[in-house]
Structure formats: structure tokens, C-alpha cells
N, C-alpha and C. Protein backbone atom coordinates (compact mmCIF):
# COMPACT_ATOMS: atom_id res chain seq x y z
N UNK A 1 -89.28 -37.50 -47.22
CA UNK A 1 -89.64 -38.56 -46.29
C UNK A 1 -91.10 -38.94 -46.44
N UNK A 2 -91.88 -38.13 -46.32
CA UNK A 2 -93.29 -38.64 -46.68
C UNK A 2 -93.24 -39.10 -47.87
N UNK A 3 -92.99 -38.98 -49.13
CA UNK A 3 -93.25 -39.43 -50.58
C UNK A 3 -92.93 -40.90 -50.09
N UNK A 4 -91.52 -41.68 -49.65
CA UNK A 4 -91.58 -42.57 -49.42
C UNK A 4 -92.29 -43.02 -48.76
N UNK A 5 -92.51 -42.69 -47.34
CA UNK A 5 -94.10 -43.23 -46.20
C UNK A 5 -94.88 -43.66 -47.18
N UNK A 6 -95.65 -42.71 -48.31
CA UNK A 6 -96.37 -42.95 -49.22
C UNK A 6 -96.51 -44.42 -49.62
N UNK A 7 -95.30 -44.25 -50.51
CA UNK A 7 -94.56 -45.37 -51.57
C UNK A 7 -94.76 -46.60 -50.98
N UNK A 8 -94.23 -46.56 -49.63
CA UNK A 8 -93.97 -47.65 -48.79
C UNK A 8 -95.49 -48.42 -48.40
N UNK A 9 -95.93 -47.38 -47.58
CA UNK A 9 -97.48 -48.03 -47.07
C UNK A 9 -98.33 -48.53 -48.35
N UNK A 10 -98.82 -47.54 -49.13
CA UNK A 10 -99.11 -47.90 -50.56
C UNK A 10 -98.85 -49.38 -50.95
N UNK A 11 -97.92 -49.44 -51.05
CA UNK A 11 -97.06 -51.15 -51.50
C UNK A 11 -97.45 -52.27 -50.18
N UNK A 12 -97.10 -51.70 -49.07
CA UNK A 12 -97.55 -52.72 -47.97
C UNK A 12 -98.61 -53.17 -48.19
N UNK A 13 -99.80 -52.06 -48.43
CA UNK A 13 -101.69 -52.47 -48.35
C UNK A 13 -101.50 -53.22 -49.95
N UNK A 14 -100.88 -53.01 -50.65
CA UNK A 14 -101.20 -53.41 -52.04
C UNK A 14 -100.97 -55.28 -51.82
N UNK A 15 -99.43 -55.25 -51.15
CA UNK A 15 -99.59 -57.08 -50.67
C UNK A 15 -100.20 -57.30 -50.14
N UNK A 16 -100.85 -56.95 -48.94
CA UNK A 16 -102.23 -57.50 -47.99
C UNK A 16 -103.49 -57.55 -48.69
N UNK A 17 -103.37 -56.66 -50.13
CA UNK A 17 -104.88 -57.24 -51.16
C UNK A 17 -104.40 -57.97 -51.97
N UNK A 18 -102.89 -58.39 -52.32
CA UNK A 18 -102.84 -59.25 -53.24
C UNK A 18 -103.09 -60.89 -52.02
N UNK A 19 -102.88 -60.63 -51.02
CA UNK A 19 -102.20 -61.77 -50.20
C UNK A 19 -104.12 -62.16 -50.32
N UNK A 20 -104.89 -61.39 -50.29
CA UNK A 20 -106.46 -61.65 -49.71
C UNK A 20 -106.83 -62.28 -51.24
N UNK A 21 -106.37 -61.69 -52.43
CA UNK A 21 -107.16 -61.70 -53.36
C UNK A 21 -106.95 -63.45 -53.81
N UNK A 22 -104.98 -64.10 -53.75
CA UNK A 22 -104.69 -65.23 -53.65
C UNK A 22 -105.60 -65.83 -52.69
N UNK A 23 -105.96 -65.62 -51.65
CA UNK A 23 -106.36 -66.56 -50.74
C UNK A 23 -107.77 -67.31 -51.39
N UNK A 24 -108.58 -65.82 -51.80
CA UNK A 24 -109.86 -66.34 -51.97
C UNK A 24 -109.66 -66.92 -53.73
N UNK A 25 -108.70 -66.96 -54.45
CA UNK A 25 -108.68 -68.12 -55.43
C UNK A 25 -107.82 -69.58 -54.72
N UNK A 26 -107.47 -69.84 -54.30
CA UNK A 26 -107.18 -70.99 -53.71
C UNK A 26 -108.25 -71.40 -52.58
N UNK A 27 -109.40 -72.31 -53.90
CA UNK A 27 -110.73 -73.37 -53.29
C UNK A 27 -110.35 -73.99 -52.10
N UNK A 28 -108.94 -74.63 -51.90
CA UNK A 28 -109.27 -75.77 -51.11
C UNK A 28 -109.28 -75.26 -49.37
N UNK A 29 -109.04 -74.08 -49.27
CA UNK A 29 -108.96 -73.61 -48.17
C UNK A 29 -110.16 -73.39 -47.36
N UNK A 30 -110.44 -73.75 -46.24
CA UNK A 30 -111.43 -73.65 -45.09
C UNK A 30 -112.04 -72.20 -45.05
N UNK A 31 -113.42 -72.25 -44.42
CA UNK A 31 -113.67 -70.87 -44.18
C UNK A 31 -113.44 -70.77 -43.21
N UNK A 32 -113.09 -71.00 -41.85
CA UNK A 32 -112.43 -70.81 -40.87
C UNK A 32 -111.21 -70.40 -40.72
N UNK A 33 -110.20 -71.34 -42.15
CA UNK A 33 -108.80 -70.58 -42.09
C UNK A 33 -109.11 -69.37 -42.90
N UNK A 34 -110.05 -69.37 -44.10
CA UNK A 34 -110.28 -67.82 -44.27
C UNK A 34 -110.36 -66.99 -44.27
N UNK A 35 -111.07 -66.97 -43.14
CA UNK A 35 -111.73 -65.74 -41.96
C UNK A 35 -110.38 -65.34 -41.22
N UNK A 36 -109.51 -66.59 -40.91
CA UNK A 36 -108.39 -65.91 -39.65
C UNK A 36 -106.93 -65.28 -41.10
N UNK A 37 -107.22 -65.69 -42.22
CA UNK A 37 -105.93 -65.19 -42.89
C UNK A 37 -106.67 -63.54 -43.06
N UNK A 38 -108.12 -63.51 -43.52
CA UNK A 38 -108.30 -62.18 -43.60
C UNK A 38 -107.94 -61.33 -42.77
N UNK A 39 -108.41 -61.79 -41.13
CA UNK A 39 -107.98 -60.54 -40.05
C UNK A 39 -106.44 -60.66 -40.24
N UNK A 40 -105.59 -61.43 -40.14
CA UNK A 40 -104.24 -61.59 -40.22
C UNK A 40 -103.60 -60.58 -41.44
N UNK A 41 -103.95 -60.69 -42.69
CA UNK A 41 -103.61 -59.75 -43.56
C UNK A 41 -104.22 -58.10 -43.23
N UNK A 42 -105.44 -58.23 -42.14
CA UNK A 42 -105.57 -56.81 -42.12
C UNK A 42 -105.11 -56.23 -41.47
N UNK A 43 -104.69 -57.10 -39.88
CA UNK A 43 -103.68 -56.56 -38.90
C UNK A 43 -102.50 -56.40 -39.54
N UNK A 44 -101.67 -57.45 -40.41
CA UNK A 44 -100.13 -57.21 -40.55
C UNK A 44 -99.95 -56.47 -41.90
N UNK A 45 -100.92 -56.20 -42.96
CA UNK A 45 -100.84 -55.61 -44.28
C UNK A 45 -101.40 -54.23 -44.19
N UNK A 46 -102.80 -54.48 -44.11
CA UNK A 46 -103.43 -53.41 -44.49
C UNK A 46 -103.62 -52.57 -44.05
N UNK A 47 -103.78 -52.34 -42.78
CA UNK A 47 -103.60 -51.42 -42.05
C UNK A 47 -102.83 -50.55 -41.65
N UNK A 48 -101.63 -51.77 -41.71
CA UNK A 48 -100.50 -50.24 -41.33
C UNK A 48 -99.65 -50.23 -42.03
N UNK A 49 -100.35 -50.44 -43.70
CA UNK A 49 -99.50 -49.74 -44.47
C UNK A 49 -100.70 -48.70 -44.91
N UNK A 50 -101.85 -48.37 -44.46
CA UNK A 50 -102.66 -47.36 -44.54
C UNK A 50 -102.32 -46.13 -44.08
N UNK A 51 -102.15 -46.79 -42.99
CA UNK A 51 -100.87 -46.04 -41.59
C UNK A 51 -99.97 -45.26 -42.12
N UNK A 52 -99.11 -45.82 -42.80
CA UNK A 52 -98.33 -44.95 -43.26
C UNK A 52 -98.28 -44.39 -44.39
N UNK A 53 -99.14 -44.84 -45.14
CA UNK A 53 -99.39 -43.77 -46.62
C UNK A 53 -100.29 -42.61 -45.46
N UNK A 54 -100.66 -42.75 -44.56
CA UNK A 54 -101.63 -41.07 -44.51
C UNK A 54 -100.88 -40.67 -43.63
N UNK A 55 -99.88 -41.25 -42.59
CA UNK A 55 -98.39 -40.74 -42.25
C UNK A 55 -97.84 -39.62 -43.35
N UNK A 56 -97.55 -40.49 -44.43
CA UNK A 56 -96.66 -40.14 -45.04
C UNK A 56 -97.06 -38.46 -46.17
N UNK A 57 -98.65 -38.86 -46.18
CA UNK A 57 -99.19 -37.95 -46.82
C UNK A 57 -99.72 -36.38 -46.29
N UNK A 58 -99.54 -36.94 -44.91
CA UNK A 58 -99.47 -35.69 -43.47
C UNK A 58 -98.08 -34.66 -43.68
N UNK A 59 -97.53 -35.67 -43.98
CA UNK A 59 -95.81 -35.03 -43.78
C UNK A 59 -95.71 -34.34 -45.06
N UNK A 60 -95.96 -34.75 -46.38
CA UNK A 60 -96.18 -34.10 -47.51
C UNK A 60 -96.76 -32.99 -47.68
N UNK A 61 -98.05 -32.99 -47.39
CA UNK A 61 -98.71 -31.44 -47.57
C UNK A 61 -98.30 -30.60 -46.00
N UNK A 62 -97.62 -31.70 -45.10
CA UNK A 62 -96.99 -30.15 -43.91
C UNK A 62 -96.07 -29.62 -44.43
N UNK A 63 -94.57 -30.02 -45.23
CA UNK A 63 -93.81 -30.16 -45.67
C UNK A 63 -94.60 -28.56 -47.21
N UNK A 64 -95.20 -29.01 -47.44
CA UNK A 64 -95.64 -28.35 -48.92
C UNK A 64 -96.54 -26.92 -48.36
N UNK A 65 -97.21 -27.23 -47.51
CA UNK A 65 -97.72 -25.77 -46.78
C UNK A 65 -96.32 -24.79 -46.10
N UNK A 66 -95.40 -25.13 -45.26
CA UNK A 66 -94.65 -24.46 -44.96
C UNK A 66 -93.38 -23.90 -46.33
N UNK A 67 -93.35 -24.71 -47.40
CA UNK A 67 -93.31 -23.79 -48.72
C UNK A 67 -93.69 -22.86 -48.96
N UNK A 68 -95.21 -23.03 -49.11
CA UNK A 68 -95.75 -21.56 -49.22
C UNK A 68 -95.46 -20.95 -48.43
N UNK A 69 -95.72 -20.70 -47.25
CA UNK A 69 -95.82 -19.82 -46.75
C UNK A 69 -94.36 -18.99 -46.12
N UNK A 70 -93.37 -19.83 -46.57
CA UNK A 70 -91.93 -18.68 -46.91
C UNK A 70 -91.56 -18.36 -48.07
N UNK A 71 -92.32 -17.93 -48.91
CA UNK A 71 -92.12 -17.81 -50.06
C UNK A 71 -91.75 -15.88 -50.14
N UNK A 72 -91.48 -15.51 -50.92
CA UNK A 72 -91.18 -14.09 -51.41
C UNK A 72 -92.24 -13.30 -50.92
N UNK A 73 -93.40 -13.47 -50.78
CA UNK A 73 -94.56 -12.41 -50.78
C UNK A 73 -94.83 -11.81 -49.42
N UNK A 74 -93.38 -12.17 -48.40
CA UNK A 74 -93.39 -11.72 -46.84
C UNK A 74 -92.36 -11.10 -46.46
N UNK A 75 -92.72 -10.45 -45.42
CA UNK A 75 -91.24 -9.24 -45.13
C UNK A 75 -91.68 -9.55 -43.45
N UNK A 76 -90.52 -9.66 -42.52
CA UNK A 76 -90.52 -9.41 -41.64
C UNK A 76 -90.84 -7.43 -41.16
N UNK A 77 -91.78 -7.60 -40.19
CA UNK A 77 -92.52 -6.23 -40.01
C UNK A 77 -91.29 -5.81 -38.97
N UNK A 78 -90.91 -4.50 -39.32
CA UNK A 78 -89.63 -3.52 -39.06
C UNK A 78 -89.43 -3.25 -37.15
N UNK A 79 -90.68 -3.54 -36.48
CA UNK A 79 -91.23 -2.98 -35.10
C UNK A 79 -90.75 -4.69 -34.31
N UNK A 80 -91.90 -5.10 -34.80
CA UNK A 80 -91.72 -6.67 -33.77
C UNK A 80 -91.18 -8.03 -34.32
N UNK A 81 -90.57 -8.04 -36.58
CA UNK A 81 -89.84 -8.88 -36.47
C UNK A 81 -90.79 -9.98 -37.27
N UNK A 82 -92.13 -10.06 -37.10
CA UNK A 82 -93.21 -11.26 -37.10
C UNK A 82 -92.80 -11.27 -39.15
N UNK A 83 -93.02 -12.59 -39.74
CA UNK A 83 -93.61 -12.26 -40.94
C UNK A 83 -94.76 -11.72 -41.55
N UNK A 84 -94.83 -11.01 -42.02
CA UNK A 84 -96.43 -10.22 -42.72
C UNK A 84 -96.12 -10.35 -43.91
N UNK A 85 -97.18 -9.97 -44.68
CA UNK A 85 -97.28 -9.85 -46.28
C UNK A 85 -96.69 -8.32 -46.63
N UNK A 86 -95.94 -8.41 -47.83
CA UNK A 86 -94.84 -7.64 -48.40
C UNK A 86 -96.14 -6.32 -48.37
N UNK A 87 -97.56 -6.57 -48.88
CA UNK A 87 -98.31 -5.36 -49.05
C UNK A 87 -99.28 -4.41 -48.02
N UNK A 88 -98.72 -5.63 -47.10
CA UNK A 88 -99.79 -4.85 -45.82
C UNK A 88 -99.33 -3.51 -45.60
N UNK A 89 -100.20 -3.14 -45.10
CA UNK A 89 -100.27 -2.12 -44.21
C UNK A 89 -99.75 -1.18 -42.77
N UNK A 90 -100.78 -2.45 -41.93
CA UNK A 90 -100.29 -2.54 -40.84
C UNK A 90 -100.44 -3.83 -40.05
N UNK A 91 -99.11 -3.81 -39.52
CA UNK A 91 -98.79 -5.48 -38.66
C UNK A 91 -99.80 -6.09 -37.50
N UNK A 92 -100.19 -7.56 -38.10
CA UNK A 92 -101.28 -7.77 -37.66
C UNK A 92 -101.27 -8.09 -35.90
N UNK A 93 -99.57 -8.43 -35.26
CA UNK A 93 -98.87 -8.63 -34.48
C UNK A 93 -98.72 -7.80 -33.77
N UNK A 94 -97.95 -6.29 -33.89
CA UNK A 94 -97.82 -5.21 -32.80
C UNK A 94 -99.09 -4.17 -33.18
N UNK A 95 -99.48 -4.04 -33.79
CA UNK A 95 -100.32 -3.07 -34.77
C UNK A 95 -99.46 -1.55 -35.61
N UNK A 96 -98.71 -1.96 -35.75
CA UNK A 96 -97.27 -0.52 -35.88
C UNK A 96 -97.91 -0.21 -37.71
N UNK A 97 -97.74 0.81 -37.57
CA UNK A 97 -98.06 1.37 -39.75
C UNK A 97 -96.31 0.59 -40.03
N UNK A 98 -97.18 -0.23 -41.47
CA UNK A 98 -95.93 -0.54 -41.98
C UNK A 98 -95.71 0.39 -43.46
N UNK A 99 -94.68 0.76 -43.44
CA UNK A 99 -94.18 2.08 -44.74
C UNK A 99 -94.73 0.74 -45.95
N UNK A 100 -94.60 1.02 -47.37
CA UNK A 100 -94.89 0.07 -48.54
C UNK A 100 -93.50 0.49 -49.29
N UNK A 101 -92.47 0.19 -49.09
CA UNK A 101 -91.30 -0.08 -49.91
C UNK A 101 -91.48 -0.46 -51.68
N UNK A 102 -91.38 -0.09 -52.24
CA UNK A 102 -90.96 0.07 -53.76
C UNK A 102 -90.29 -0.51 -54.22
């Protein structure tokens, strides 16, 4: 879901700079209508497809941190259950000696 958020916002802001970059090659246009297509492309383009690329890029590395951290290198501690690291010691949670299994 985030990769797309990404994809998506990414592409949104990318038309709101193509939409700005057309504007300012087409001479015959006013600087008054200028000025109001710029805020207009930044309210309806650029922004919130900014929005959602760092949406989307939130959800990615939350998504990619909770990877790690269920990965193999944890054992639920034998007393209270919590995850700890396979080499500890003792549980950082109840404080109980944890045996080192082999």
C-alpha cells in the first residue's frame, strides 16, 4: 500500500510541475492568471500528492521496521512471554535469568 501512495503522489506532484512548467511557456497568458493557476496547481497538484508520497513512504519503512523486528533473532522469554533477543540473558521485561538454548 505505501509503494503505491508513493507511485501515486509522486505522479500527482509530477502533473502539477508539468501543469506549472506548460503554463509558464504559454506567453500569452496574464500575470494575474499566472499567479492564480500557480496557487491552483499547488493546492490541487502539488501538495497533496506530496501528501501522499510521505503518506505512503511512512507506511513503507513502518511496514519494513516491523520486518525486522520479527525476524528469527527473538524468542519469546519463558516467564512473561515478551519478545527478547535469542542471546540475552536476562529479560528486560520481568527481569527472570533466561537459560541460552543451543
Amino acid at each position: 500500500m505505501g509503494t503505491v501512495l508513493v507511485l501515486v503522489g509522486g505522479l500527482w506532484a509530477a502533473i502539477g510541475g508539468l501543469n506549472i512548467a506548460m503554463m509558464f511557456r504559454n506567453s500569452s497568458v496574464g500575470s494575474g492568471m499566472t499567479a492564480f493557476g500557480l496557487i491552483l496547481n499547488m493546492v490541487l497538484f502539488i501538495v497533496p500528492g506530496l501528501g501522499l508520497a510521505g503518506i505512503g513512504e511512512f507506511l513503507r519503512r513502518r511496514k519494513e521496521t516491523s520486518r525486522s523486528d520479527s525476524g528469527s533473532d527473538r524468542a519469546p522469554c519463558p516467564t512473561c512471554g515478551e519478545s527478547i533477543p535469542v542471546v540475552a540473558v536476562k529479560c528486560r521485561f520481568c527481569g527472570s535469568e533466561v537459560s541460552v538454548s543451543l
